[in-house]
PDB file of N, CA and C in Angstrom:
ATOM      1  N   UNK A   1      -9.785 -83.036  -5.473  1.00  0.00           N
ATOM      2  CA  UNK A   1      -8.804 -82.936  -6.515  1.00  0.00           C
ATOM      3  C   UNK A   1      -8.304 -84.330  -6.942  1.00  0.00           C
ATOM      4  N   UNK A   2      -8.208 -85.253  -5.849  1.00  0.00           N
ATOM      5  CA  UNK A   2      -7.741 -86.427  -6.465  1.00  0.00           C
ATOM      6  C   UNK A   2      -8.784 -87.520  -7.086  1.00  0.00           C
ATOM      7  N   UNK A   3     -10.152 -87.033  -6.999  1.00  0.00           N
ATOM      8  CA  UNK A   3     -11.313 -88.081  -7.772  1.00  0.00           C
ATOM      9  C   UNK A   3     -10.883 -87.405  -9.259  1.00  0.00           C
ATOM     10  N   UNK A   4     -10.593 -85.847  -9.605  1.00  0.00           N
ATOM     11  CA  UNK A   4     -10.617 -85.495 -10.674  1.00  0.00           C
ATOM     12  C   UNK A   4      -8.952 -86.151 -11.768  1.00  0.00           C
ATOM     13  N   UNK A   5      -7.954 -86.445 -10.870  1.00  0.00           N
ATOM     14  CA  UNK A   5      -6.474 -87.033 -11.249  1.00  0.00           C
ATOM     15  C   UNK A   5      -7.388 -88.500 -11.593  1.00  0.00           C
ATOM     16  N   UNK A   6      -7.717 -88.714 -10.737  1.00  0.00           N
ATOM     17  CA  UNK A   6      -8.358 -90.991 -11.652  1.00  0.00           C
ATOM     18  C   UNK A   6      -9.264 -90.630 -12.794  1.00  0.00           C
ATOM     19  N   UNK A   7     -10.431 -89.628 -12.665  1.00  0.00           N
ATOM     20  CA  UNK A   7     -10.976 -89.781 -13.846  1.00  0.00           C
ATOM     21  C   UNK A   7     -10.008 -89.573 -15.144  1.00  0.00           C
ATOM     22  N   UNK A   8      -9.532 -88.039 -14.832  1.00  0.00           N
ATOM     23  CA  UNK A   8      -8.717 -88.349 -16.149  1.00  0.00           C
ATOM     24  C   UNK A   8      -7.551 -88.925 -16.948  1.00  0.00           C
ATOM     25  N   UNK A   9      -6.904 -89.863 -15.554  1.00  0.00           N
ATOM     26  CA  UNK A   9      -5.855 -90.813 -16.068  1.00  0.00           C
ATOM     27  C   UNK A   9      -6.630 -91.999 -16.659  1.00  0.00           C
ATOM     28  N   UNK A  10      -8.156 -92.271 -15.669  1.00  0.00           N
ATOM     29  CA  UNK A  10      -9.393 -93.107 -16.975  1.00  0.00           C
ATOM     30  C   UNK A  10      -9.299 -93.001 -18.097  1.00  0.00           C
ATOM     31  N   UNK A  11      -9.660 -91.854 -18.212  1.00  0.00           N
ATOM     32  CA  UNK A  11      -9.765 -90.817 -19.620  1.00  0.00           C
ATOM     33  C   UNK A  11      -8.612 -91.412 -20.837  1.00  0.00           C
ATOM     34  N   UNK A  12      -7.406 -90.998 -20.118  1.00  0.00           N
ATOM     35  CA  UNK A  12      -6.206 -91.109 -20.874  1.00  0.00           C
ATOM     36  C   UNK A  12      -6.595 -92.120 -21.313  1.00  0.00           C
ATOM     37  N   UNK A  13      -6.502 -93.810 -20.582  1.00  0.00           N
ATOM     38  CA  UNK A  13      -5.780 -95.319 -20.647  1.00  0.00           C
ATOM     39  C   UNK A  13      -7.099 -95.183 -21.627  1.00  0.00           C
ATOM     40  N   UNK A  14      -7.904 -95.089 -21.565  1.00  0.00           N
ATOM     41  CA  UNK A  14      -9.053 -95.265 -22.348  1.00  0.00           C
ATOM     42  C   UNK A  14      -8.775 -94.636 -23.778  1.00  0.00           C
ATOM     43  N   UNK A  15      -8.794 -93.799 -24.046  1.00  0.00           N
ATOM     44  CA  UNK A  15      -7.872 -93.298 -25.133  1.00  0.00           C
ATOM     45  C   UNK A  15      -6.797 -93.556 -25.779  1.00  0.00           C
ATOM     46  N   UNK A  16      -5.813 -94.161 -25.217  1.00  0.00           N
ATOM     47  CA  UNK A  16      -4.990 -95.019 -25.446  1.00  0.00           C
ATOM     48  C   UNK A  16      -5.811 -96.395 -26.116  1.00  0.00           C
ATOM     49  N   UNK A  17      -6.023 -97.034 -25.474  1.00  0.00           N
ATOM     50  CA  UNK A  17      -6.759 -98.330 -25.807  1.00  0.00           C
ATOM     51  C   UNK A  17      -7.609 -98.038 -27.201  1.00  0.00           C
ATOM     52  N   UNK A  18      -8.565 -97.311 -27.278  1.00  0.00           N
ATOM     53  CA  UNK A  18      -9.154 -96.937 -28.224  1.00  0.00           C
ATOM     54  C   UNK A  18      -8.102 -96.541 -29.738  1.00  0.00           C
ATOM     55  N   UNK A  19      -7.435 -96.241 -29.583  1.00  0.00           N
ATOM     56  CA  UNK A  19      -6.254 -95.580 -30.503  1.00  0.00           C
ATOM     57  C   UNK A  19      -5.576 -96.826 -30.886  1.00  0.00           C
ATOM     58  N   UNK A  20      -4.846 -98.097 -29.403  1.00  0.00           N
ATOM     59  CA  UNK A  20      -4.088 -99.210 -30.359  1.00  0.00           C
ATOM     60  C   UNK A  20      -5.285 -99.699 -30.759  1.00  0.00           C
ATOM     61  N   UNK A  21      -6.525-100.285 -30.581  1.00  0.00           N
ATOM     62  CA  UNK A  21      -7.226-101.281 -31.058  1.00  0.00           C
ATOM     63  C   UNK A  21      -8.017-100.800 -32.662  1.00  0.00           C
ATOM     64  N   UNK A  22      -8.055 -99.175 -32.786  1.00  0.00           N
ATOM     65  CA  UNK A  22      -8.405 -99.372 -34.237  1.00  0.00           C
ATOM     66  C   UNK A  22      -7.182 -99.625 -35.113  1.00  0.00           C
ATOM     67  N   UNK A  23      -5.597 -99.500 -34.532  1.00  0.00           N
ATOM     68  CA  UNK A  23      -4.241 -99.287 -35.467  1.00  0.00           C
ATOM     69  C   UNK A  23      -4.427-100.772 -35.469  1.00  0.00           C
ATOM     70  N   UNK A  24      -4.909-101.790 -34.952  1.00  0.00           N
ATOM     71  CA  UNK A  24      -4.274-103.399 -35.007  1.00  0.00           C
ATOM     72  C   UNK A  24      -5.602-103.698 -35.982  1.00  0.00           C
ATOM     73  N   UNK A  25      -6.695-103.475 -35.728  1.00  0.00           N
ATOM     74  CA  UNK A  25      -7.706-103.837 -36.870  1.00  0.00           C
ATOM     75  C   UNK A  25      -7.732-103.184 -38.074  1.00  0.00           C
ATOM     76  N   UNK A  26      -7.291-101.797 -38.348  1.00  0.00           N
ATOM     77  CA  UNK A  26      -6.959-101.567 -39.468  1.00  0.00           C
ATOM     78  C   UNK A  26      -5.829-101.971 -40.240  1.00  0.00           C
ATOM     79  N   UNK A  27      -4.705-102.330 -39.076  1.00  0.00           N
ATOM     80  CA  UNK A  27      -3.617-103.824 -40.080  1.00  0.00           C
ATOM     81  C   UNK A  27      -4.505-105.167 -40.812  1.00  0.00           C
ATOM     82  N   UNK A  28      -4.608-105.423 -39.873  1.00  0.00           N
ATOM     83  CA  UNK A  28      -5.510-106.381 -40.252  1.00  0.00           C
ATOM     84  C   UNK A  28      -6.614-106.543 -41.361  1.00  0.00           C
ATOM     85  N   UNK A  29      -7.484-105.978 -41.543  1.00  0.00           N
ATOM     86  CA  UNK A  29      -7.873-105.415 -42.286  1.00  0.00           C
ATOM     87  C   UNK A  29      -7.687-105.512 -43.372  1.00  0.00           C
ATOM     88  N   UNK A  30      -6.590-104.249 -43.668  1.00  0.00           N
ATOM     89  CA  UNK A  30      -5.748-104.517 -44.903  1.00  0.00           C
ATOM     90  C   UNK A  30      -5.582-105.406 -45.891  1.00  0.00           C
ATOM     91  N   UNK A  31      -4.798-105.993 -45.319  1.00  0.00           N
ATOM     92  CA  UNK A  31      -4.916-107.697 -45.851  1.00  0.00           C
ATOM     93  C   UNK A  31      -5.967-108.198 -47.096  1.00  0.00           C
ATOM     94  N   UNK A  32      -7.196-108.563 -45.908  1.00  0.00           N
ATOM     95  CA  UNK A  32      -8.286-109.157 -46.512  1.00  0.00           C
ATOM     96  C   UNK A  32      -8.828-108.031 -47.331  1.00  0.00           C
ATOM     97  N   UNK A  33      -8.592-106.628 -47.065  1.00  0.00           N
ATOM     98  CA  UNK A  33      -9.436-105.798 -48.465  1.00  0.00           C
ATOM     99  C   UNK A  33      -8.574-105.701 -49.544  1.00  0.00           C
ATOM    100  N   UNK A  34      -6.926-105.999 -49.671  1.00  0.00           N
ATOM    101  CA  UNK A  34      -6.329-105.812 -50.804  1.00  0.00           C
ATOM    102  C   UNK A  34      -6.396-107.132 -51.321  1.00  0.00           C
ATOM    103  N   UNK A  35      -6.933-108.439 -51.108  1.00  0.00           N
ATOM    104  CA  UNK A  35      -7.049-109.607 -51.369  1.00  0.00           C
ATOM    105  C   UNK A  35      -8.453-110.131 -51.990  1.00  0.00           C
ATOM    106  N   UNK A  36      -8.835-108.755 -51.283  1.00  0.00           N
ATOM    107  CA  UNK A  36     -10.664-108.672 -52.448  1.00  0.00           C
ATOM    108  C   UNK A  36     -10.690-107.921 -52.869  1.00  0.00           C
ATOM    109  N   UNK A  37     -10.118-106.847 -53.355  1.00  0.00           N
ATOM    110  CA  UNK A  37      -9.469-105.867 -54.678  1.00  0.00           C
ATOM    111  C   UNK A  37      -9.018-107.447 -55.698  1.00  0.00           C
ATOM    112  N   UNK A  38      -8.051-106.863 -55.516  1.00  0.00           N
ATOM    113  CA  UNK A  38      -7.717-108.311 -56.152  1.00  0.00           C
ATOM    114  C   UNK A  38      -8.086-109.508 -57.064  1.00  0.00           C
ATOM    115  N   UNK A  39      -9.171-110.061 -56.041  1.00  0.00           N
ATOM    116  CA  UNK A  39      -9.799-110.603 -57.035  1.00  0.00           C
ATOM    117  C   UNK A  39     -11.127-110.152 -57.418  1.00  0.00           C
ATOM    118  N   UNK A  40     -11.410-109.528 -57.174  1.00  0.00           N
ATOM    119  CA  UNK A  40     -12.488-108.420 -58.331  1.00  0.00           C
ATOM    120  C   UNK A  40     -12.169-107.584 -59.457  1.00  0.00           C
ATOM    121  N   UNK A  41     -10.944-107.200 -59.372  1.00  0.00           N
ATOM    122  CA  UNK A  41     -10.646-106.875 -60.212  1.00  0.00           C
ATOM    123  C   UNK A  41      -9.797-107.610 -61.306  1.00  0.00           C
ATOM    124  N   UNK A  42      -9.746-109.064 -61.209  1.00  0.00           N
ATOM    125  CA  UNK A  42      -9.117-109.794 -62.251  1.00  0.00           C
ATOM    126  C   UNK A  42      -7.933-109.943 -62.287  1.00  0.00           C
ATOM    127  N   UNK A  43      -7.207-109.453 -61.063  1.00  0.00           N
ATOM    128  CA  UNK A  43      -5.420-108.853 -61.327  1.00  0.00           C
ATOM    129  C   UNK A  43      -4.748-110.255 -61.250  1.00  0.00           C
ATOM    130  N   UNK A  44      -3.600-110.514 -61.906  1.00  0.00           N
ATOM    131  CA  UNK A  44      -3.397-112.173 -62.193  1.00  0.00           C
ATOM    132  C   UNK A  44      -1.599-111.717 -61.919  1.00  0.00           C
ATOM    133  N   UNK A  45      -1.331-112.476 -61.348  1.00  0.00           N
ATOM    134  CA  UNK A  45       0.050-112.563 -60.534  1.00  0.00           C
ATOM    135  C   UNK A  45       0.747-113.565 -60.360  1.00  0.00           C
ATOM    136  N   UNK A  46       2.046-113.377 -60.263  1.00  0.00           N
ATOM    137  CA  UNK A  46       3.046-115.169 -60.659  1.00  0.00           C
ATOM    138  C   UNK A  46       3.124-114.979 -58.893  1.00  0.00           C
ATOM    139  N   UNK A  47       2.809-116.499 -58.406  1.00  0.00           N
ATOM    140  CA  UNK A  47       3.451-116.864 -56.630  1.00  0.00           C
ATOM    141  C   UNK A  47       3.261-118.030 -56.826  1.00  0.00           C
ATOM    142  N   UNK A  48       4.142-118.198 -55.804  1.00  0.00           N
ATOM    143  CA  UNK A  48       4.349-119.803 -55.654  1.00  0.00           C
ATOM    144  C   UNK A  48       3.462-120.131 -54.486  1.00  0.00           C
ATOM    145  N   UNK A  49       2.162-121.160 -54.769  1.00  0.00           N
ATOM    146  CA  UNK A  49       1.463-121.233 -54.064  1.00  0.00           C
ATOM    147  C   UNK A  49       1.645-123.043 -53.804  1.00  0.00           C
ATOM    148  N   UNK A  50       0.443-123.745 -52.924  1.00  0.00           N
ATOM    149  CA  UNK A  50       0.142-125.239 -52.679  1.00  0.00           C
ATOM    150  C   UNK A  50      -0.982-125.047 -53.953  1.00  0.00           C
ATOM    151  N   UNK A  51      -0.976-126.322 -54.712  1.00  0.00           N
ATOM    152  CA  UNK A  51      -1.686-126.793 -55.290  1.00  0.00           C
ATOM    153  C   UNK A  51      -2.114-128.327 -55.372  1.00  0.00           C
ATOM    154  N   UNK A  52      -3.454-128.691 -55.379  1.00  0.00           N
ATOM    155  CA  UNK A  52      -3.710-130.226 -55.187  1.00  0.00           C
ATOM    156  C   UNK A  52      -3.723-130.836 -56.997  1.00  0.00           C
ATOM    157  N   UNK A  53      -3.552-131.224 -57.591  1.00  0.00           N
ATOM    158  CA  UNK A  53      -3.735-131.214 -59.012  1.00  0.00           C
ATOM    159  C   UNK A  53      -3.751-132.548 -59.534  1.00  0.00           C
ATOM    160  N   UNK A  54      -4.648-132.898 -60.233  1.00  0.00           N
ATOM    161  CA  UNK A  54      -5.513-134.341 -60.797  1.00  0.00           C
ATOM    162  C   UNK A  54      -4.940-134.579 -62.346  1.00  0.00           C
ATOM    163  N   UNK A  55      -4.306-135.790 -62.425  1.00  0.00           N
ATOM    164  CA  UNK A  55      -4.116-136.041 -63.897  1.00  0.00           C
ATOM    165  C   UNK A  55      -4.539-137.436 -63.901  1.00  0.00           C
ATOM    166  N   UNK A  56      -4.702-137.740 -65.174  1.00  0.00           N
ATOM    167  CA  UNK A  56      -5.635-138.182 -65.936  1.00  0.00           C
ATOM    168  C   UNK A  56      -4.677-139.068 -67.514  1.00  0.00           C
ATOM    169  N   UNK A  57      -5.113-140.532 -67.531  1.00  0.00           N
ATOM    170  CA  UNK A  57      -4.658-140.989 -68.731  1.00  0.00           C
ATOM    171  C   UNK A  57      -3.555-141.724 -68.716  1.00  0.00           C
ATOM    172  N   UNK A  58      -2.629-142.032 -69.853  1.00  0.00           N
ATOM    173  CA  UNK A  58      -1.554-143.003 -69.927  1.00  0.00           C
ATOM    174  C   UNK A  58      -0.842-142.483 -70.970  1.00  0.00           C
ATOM    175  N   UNK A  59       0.353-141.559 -70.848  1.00  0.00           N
ATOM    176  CA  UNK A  59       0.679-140.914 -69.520  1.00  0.00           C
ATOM    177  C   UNK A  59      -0.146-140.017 -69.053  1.00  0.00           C
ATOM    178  N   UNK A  60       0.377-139.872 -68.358  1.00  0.00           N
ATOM    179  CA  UNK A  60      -0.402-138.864 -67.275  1.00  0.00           C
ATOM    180  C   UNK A  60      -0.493-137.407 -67.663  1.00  0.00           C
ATOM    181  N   UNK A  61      -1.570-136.907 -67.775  1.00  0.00           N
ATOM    182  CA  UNK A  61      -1.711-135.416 -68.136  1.00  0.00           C
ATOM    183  C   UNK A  61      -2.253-134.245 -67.186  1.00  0.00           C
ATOM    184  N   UNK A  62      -2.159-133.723 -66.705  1.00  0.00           N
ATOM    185  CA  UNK A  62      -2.703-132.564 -65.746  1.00  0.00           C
ATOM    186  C   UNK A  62      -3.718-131.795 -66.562  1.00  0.00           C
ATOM    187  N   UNK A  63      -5.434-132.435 -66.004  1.00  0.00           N
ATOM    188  CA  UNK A  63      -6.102-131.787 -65.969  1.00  0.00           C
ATOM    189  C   UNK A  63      -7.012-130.968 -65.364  1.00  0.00           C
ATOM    190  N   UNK A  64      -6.701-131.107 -64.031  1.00  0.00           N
ATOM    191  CA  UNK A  64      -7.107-130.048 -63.044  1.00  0.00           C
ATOM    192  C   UNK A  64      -6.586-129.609 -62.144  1.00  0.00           C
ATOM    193  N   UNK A  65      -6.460-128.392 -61.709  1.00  0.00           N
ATOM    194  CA  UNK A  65      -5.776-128.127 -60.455  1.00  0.00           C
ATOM    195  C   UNK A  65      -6.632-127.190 -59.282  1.00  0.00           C
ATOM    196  N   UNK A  66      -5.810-126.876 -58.571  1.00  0.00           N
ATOM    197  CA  UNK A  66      -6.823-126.651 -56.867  1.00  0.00           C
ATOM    198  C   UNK A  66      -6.318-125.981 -56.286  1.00  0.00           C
ATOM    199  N   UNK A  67      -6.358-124.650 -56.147  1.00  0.00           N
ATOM    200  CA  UNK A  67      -5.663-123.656 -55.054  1.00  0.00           C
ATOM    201  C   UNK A  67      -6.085-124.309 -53.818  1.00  0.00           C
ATOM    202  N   UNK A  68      -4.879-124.270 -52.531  1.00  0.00           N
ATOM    203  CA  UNK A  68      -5.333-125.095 -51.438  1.00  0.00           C
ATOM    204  C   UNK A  68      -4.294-124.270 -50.339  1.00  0.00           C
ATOM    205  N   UNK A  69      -5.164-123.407 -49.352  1.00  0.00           N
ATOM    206  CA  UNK A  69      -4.437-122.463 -48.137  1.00  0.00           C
ATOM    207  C   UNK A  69      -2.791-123.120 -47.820  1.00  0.00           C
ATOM    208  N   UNK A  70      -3.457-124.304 -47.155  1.00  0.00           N
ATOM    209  CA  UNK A  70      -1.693-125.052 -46.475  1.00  0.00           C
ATOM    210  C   UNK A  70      -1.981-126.992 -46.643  1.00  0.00           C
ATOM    211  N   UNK A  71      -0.419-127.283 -46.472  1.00  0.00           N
ATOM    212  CA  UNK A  71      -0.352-128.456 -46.994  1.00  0.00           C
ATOM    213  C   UNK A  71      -1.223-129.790 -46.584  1.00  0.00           C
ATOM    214  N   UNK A  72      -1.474-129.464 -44.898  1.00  0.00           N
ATOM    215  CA  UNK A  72      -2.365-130.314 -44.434  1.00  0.00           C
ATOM    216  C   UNK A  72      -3.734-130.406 -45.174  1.00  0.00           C
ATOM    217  N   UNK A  73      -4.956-129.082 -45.701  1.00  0.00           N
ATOM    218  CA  UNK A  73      -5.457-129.416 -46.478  1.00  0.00           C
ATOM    219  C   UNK A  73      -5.251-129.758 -47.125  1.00  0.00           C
ATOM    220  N   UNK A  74      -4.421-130.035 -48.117  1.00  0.00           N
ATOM    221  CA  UNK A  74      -4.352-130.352 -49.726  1.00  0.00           C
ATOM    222  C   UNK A  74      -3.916-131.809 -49.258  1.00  0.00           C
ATOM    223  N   UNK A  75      -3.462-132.466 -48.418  1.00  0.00           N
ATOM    224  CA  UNK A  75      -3.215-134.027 -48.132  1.00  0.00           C
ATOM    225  C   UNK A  75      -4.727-134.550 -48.035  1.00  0.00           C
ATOM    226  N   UNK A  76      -5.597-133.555 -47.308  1.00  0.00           N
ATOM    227  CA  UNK A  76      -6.911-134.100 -46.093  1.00  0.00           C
ATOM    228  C   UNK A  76      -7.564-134.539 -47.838  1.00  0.00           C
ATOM    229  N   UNK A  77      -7.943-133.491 -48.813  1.00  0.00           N
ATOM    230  CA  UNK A  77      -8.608-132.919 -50.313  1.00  0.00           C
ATOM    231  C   UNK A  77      -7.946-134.239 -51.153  1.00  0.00           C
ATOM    232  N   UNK A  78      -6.509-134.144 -50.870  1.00  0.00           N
ATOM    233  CA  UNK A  78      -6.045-135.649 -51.726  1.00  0.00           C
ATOM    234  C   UNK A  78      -6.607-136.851 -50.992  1.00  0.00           C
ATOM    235  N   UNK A  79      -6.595-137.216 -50.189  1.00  0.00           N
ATOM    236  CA  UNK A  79      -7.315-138.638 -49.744  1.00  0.00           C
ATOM    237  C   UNK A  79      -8.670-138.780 -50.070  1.00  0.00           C
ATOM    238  N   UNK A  80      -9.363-137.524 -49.946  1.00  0.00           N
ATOM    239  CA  UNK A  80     -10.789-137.746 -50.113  1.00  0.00           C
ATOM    240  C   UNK A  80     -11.254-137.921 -51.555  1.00  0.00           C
ATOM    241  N   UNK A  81     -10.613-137.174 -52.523  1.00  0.00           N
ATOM    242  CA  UNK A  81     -10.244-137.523 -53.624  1.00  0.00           C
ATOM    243  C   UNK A  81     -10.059-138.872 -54.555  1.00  0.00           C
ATOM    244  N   UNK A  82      -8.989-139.616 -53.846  1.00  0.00           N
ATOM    245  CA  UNK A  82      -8.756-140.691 -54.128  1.00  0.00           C
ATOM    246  C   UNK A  82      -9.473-141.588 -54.119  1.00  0.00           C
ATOM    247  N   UNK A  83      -9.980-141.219 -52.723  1.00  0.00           N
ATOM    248  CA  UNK A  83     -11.179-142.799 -52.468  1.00  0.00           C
ATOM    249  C   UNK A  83     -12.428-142.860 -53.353  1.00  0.00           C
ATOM    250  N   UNK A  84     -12.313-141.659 -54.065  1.00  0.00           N
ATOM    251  CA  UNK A  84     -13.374-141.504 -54.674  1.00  0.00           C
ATOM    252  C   UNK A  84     -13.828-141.229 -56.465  1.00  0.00           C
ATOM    253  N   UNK A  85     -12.179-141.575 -56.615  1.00  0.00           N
ATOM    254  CA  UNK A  85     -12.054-141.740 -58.035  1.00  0.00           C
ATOM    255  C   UNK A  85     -10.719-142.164 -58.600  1.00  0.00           C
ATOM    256  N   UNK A  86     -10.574-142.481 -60.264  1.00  0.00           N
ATOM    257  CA  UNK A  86      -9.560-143.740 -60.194  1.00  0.00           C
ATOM    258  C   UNK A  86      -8.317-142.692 -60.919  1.00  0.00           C
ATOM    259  N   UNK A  87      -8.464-141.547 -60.657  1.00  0.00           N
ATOM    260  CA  UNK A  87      -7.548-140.303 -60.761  1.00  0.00           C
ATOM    261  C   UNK A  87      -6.335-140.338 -60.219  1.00  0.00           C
ATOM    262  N   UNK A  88      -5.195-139.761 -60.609  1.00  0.00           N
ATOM    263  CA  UNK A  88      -4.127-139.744 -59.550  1.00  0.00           C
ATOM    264  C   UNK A  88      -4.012-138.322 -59.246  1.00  0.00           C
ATOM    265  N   UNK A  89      -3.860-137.783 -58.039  1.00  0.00           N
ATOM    266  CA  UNK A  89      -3.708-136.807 -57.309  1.00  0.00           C
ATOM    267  C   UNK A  89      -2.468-136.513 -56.985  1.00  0.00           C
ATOM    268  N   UNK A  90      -2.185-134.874 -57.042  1.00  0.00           N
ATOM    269  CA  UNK A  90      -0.944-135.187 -56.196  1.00  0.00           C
ATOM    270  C   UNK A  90      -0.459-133.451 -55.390  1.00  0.00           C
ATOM    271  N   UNK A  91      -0.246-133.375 -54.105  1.00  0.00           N
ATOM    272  CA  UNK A  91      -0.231-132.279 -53.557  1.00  0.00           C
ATOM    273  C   UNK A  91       1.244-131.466 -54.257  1.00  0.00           C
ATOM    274  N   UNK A  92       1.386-129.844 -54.537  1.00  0.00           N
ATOM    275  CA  UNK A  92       2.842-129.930 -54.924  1.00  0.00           C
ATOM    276  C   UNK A  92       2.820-128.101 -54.301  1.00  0.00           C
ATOM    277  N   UNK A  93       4.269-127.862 -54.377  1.00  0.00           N
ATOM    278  CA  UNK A  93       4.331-126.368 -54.135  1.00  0.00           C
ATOM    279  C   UNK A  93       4.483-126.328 -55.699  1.00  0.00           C
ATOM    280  N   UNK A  94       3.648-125.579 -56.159  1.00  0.00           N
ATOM    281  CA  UNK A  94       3.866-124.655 -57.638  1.00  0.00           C
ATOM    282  C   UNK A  94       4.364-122.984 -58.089  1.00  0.00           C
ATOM    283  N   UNK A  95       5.023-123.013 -59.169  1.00  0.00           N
ATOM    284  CA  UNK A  95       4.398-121.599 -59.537  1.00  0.00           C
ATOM    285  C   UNK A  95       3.541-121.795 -60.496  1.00  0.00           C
ATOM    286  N   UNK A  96       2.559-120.851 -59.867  1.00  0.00           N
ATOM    287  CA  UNK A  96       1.719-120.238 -60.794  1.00  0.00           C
ATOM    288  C   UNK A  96       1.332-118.949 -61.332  1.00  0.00           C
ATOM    289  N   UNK A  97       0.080-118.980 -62.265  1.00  0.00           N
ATOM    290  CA  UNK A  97      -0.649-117.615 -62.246  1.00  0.00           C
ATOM    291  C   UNK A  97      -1.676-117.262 -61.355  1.00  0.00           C
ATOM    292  N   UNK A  98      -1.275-116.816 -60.632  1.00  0.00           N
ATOM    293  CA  UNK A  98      -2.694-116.777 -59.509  1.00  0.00           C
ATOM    294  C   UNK A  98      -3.272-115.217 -59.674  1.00  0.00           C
ATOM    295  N   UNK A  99      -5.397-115.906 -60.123  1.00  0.00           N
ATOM    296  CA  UNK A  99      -6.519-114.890 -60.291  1.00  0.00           C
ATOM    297  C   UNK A  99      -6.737-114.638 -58.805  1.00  0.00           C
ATOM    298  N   UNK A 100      -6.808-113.739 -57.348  1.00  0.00           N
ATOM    299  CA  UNK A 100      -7.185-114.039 -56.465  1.00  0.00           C
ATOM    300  C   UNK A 100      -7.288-115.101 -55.804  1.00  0.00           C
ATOM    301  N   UNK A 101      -8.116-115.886 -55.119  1.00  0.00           N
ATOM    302  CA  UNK A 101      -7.918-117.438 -54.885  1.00  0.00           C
ATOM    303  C   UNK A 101      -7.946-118.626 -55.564  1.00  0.00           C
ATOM    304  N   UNK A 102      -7.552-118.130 -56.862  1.00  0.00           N
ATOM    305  CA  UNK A 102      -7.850-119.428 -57.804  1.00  0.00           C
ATOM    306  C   UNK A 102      -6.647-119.575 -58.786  1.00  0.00           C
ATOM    307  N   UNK A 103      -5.984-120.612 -59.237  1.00  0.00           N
ATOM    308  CA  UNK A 103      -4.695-120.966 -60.289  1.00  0.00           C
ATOM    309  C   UNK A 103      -5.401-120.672 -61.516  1.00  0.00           C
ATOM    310  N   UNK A 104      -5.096-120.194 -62.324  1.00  0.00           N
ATOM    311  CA  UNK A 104      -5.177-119.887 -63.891  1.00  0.00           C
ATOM    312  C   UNK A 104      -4.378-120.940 -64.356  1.00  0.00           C
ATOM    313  N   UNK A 105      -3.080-120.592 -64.478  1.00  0.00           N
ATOM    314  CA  UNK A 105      -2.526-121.906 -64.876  1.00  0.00           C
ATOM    315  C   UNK A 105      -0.826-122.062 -64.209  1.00  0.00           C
ATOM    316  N   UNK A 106      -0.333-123.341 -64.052  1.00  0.00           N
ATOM    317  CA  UNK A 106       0.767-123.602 -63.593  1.00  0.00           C
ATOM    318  C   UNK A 106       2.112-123.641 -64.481  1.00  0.00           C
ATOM    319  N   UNK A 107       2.888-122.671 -63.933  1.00  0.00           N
ATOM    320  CA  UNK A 107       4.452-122.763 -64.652  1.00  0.00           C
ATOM    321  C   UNK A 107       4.864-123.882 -64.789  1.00  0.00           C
ATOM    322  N   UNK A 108       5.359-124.528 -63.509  1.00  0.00           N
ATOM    323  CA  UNK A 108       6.134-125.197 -63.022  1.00  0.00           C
ATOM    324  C   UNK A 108       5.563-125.950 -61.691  1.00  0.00           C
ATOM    325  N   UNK A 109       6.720-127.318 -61.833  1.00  0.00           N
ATOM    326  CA  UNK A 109       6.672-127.763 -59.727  1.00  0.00           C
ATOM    327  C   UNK A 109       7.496-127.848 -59.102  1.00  0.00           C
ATOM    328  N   UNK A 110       7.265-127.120 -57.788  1.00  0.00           N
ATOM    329  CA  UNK A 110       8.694-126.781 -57.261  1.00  0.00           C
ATOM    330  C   UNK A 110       8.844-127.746 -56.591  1.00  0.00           C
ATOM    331  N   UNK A 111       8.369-128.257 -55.575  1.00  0.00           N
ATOM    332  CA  UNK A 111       8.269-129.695 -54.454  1.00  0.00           C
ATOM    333  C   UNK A 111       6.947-130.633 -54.705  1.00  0.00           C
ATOM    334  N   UNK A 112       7.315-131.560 -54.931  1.00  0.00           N
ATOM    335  CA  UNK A 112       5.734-132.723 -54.178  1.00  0.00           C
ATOM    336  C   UNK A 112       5.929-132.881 -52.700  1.00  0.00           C
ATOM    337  N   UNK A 113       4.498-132.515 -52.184  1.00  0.00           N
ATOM    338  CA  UNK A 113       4.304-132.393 -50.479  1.00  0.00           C
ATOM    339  C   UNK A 113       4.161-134.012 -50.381  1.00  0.00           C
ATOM    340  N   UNK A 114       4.833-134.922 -49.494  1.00  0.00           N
ATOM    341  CA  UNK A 114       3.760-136.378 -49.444  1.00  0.00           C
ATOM    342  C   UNK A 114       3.636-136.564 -48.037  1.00  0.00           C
TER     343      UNK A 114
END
């Protein structure tokens, strides 16, 4: 009687386990599939994201910009940048229009990161 009490308290913990580990990957989950909805489907949304953004001229005009995860990239993207053209760069928190992972275009700047 008591080999049959361990198997099925096995049973249980095992069941258990099985039950949290699909609830934490289907959080997870989530996320990254409403973030590729998203941008497949074109959906364009105001957030205030990091942007690395290049201007150009005398004065200075903003002609490109750079969706960039977190600030340390967008410093690492500005140096490499620099050394490599006679552009001025400059990391900033923006709002924008954001297509999925990419800026459409910028409102505003809220901070320069330096």
């Amino acid at each position: 009687m008591g080999q049959i009490k361990l198997v099925f308290y096995l049973v249980l913990v095992f069941i258990i386990y099985k039950g949290y580990v699909a609830f934490t990957e289907f959080e997870i989950g989530v996320g990254d599939r409403v973030a590729e909805i998203e941008e497949k489907s074109d959906f364009e949304r105001e957030d205030q994201v990091i942007a690395l953004m290049m201007y150009l001229g005398d004065p200075p005009e903003l002609k490109e910009h750079l969706y960039v995860v977190n600030s340390s990239k967008c410093l690492e993207l500005k140096q490499i940048a620099e050394e490599s053209s006679f552009a001025y760069y400059e990391c900033a928190y923006v709002n924008a229009v954001v297509r999925g992972q990419k800026i459409v275009s910028i409102i505003n700047e809220i901070n320069i990161i330096k």
